[in-house]
Protein backbone atom coordinates (compact mmCIF):
# COMPACT_ATOMS: atom_id res chain seq x y z
CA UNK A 1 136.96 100.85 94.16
CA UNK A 2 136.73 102.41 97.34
CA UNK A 3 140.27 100.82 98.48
CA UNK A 4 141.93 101.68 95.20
CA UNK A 5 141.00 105.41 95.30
CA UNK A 6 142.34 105.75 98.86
CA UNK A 7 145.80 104.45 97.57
CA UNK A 8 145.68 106.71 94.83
CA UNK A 9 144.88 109.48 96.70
CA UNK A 10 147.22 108.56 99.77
CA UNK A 11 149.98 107.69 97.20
CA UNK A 12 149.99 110.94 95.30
CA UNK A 13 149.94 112.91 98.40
CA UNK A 14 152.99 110.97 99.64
CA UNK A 15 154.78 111.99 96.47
CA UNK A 16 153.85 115.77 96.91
CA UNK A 17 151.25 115.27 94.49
CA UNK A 18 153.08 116.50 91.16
CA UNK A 19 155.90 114.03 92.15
CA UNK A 20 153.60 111.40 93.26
CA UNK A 21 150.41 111.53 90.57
CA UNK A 22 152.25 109.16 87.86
CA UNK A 23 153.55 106.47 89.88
CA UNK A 24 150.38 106.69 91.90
CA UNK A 25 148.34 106.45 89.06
CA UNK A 26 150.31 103.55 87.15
CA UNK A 27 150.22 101.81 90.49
CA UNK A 28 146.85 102.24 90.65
CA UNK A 29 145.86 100.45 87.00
CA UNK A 30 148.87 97.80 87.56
CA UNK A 31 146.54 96.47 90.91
CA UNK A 32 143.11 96.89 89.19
CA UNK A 33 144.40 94.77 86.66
CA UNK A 34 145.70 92.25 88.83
CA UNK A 35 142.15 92.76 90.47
CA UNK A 36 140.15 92.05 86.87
CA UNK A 37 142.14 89.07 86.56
CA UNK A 38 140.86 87.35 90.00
CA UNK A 39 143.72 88.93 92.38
CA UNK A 40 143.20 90.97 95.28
CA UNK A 41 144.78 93.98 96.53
CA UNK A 42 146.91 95.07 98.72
CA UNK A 43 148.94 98.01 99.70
CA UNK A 44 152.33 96.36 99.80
CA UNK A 45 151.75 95.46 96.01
CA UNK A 46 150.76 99.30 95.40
CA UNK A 47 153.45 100.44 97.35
CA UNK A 48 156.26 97.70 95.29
CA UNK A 49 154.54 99.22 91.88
CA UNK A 50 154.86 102.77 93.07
CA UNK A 51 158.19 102.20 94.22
CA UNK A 52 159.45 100.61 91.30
CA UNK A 53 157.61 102.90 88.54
CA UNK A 54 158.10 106.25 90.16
CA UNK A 55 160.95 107.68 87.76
CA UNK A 56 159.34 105.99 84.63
CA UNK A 57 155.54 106.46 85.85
CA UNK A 58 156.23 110.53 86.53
CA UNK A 59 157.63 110.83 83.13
CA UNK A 60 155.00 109.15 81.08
CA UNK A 61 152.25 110.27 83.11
CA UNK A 62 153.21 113.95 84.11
CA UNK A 63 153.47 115.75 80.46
CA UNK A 64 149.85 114.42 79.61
CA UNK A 65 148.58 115.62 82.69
CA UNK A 66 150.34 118.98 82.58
CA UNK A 67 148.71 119.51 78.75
CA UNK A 68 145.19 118.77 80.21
CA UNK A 69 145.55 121.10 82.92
CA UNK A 70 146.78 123.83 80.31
CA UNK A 71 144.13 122.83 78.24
CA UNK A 72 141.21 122.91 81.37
CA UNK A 73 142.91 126.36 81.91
CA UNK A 74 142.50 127.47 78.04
CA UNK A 75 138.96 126.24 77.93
CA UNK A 76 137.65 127.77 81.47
CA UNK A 77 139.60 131.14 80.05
CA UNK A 78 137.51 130.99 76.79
CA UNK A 79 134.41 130.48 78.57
CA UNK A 80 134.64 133.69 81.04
CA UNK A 81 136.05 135.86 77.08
CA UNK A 82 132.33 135.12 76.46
CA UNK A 83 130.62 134.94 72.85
CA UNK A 84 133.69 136.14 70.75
CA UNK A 85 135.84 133.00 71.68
CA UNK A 86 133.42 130.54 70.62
CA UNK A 87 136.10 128.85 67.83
CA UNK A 88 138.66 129.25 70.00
CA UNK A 89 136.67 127.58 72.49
CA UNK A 90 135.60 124.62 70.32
CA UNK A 91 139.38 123.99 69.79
CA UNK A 92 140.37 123.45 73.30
CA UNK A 93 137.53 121.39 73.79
CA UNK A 94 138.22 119.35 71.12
CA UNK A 95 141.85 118.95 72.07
CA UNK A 96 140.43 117.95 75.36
CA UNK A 97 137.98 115.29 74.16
CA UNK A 98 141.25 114.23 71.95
CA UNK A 99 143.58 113.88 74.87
CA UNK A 100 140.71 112.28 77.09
CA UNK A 101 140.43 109.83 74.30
CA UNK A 102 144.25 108.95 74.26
CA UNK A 103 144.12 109.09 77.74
CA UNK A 104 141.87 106.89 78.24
CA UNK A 105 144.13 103.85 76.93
CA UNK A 106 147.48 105.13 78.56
CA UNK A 107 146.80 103.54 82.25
CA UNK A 108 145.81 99.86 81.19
CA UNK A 109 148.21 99.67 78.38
CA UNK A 110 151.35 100.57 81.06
CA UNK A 111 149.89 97.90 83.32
CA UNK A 112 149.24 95.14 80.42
CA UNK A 113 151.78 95.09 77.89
CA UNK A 114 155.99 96.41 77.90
CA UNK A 115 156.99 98.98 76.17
CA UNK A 116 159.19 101.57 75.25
CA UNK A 117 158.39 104.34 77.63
CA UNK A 118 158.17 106.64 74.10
CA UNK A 119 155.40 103.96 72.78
CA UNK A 120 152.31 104.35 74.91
CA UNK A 121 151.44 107.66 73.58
CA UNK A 122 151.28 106.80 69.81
CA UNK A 123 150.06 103.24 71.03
CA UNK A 124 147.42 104.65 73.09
CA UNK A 125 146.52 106.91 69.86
CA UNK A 126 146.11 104.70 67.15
CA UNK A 127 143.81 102.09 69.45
CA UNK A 128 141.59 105.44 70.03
CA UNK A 129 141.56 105.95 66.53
CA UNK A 130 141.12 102.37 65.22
CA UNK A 131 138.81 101.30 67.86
CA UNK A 132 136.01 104.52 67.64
CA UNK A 133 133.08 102.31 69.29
CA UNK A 134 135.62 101.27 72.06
CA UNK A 135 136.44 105.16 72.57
CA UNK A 136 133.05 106.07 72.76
CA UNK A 137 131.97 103.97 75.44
CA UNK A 138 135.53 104.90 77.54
CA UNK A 139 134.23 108.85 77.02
CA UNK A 140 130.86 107.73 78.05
CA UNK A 141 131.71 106.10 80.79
CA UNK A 142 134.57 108.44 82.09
CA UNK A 143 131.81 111.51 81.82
CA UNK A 144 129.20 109.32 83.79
CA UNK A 145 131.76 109.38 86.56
CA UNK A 146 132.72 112.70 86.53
CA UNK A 147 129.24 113.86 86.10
CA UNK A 148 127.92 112.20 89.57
CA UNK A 149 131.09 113.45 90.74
CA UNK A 150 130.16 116.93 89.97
CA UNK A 151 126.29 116.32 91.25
CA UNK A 152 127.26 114.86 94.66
CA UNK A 153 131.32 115.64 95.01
CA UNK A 154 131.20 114.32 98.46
CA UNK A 155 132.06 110.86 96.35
CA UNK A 156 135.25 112.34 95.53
CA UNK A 157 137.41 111.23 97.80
CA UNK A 158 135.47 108.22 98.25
CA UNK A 159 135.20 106.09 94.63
CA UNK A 160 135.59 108.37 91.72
CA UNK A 161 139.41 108.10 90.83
CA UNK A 162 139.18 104.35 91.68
CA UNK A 163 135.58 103.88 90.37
CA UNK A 164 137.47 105.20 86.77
CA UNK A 165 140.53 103.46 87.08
CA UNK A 166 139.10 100.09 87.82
CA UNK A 167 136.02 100.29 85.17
CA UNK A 168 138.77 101.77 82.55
CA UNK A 169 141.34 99.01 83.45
CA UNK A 170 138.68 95.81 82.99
CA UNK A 171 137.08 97.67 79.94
CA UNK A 172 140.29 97.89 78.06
CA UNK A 173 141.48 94.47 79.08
CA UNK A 174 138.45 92.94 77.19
CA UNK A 175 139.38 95.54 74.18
CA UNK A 176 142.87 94.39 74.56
CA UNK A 177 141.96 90.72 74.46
CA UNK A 178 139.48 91.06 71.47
CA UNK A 179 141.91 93.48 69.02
CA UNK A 180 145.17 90.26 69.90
CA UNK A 181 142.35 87.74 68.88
CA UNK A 182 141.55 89.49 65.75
CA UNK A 183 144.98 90.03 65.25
CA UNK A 184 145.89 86.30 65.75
CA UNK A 185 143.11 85.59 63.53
CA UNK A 186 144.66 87.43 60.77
CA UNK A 187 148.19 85.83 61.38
CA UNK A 188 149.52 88.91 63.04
CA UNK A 189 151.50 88.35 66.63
């Protein structure tokens, strides 16, 4: 985890960071998947992904995080507006917990299956919807991180942005593996 986060981080700040945060990040959950499946890493096969992905990684990858930074924004703006923006408030976070939960599939579904670059989103969106435990336990575990993140930050730039991609990337693989299954089951391909 340790490794993974200092690609991501070195990666995204070799793209400028706004340049560099989707191919970074798609690079990152294409090697902790080849890492859940019994592979190990290295940074040539980060770099090849990165290189590759950058133009299709930046656009897939850069409009959600732009909206969650908007919405962070919104929310911390409602907060300091005090009592009197308490619906206004609830929306945003709402939204947030909404794009977190969309989110949360976007990463591993780039590294495991091919498509469209237009299809992750609404992919990504109906699996949160359709698979609610599933969600739950990628929110849970995604605020677990963040929240001993937040009590000792020094982990920062150690584990947490590979501790999240890693444990996201096997969890979803499983989900992945159990939802063709059923599929299969019912005669779908």
């Amino acid at each position: 985890m340790a490794r993974l986060n200092l690609m991501w981080i070195a990666f995204t700040l070799l793209g400028g960071v706004v340049l560099g945060l989707g191919p970074a990040t798609v690079a990152a959950y294409s090697v902790a998947r080849r890492h859940a499946r019994g592979e190990s890493i290295h940074w040539g096969d980060f770099w090849s992904v990165y290189r590759r992905e950058f133009v299709r990684a930046s656009l897939l990858i850069l409009p959600v995080a732009v909206l969650a930074t908007v919405l962070i924004g919104n929310y911390l703006y409602f907060i300091v507006q005090g009592p009197g923006s308490g619906a206004l408030r609830i929306a945003t976070f709402t939204a947030l917990l909404v794009l977190a939960a969309v989110g949360a599939y976007i990463g591993p579904l780039y590294a495991h299956y091919e498509l469209p670059l237009w299809g992750y989103i609404p992919k990504a969106s109906l699996l949160s919807l359709t698979r609610p435990a599933s969600t739950v336990l990628l929110l849970c575990v995604l605020w677990a991180i963040v929240y001993v993140t937040m009590t000792a930050p020094f982990l920062a730039p150690l584990i947490s942005i590979g501790s999240w991609i890693y444990v996201n990337t096997w969890l979803c693989l499983r989900f992945f593996e159990e939802n063709e299954a059923r599929l299969h089951s019912k005669g779908n391909q």
